[in-house]
C-alpha atoms as a PDB file:
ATOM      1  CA  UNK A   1       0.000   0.000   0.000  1.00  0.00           C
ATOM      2  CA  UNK A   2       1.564   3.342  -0.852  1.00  0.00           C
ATOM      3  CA  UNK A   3       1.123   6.524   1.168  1.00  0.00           C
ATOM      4  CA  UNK A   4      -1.461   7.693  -1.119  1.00  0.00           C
ATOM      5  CA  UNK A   5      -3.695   4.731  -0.943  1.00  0.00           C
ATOM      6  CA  UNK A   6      -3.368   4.968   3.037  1.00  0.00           C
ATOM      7  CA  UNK A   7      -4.674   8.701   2.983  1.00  0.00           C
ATOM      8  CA  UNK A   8      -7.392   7.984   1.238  1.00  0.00           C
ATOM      9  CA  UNK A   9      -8.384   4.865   3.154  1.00  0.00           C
ATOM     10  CA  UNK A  10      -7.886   6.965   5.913  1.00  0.00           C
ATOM     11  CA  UNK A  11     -10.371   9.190   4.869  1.00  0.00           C
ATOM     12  CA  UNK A  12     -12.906   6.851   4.208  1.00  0.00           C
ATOM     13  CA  UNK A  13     -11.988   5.462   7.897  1.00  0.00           C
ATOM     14  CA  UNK A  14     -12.504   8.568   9.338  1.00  0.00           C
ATOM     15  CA  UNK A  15     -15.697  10.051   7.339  1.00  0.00           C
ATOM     16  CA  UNK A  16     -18.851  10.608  10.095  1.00  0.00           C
ATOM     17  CA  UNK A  17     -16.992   9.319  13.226  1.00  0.00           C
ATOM     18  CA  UNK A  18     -14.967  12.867  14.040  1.00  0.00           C
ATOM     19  CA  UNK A  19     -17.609  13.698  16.101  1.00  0.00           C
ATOM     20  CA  UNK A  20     -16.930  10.393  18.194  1.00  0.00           C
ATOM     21  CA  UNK A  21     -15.183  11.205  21.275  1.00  0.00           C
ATOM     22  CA  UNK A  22     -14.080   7.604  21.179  1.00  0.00           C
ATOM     23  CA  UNK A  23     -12.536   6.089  17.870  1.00  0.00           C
ATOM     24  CA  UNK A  24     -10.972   2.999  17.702  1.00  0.00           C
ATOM     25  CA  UNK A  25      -7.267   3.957  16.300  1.00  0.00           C
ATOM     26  CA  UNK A  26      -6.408   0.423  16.365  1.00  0.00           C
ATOM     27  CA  UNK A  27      -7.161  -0.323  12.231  1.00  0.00           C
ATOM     28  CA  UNK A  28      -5.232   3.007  11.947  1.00  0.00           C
ATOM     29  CA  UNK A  29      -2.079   1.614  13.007  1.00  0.00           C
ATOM     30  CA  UNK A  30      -2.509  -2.001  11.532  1.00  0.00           C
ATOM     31  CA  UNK A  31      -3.017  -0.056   7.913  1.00  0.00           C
ATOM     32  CA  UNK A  32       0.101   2.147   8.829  1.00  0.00           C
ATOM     33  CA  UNK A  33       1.598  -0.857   8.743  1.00  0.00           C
ATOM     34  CA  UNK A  34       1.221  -1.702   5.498  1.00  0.00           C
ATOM     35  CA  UNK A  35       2.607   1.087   3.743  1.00  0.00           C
ATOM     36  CA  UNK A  36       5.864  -0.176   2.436  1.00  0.00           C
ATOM     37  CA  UNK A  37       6.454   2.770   0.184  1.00  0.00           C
ATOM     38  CA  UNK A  38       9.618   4.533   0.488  1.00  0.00           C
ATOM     39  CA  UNK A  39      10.001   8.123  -0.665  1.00  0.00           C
ATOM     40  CA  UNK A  40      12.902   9.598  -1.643  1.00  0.00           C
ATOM     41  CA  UNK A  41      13.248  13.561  -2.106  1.00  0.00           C
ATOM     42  CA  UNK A  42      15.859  15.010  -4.366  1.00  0.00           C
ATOM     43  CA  UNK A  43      16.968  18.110  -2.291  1.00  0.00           C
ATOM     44  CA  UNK A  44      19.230  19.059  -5.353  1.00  0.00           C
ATOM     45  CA  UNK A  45      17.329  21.336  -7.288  1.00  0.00           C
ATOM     46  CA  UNK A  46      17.621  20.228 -11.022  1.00  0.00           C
ATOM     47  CA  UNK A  47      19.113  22.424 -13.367  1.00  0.00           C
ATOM     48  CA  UNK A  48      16.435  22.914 -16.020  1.00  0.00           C
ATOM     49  CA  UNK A  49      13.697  23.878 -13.798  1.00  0.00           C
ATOM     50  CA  UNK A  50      13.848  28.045 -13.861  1.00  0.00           C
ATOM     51  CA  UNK A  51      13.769  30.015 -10.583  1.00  0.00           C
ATOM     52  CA  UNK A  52      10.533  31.892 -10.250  1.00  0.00           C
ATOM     53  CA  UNK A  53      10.284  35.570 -10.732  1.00  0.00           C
ATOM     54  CA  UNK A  54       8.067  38.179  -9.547  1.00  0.00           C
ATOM     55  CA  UNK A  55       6.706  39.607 -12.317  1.00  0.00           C
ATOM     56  CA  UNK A  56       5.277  42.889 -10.491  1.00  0.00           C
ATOM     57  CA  UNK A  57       8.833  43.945  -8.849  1.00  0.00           C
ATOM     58  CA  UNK A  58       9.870  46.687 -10.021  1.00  0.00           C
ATOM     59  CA  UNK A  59      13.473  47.545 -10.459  1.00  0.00           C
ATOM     60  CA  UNK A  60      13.041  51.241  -9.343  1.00  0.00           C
ATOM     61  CA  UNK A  61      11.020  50.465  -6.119  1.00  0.00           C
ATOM     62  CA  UNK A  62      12.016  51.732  -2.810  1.00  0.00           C
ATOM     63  CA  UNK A  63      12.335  47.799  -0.879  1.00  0.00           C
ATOM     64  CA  UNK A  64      15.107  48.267   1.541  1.00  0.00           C
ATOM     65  CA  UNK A  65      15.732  52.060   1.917  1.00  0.00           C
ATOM     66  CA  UNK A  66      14.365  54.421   4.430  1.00  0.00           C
ATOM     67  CA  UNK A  67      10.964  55.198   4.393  1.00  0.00           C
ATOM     68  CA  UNK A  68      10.479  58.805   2.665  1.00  0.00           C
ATOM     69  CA  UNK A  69       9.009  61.497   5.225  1.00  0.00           C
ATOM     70  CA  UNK A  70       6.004  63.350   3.450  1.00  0.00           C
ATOM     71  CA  UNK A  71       5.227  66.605   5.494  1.00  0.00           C
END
């Protein structure tokens, strides 16, 4: 079972009991279990993915001097 298919049983576990006080957790951790999927993140960022840019920045805006004092 990947982590995907455990969210959504999850889900389906959970739907109309949240407003139990008492709910059995015990399936919970027997289908936690099962998940035998291992994910691996790639911290590297790749190359050909661009970095995003802020398209309403101006280059003549005032970020990071003094604020102006308008009498």
């Amino acid at each position: 079972m990947t982590h995907k298919e455990f969210y959504i049983w999850l889900e389906g576990y959970l739907y109309g009991k949240l407003e139990n006080k008492n709910i059995d957790i015990t399936p919970i951790v027997e289908k936690m279990g099962e998940v035998k999927e291992e994910v691996k993140f790639n911290i590297e960022r790749p190359s050909n993915i661009p970095i995003p840019v802020n398209p309403f920045k101006k280059d003549d805006d005032d970020l990071g001097k003094p604020p102006k004092i308008v009498m």
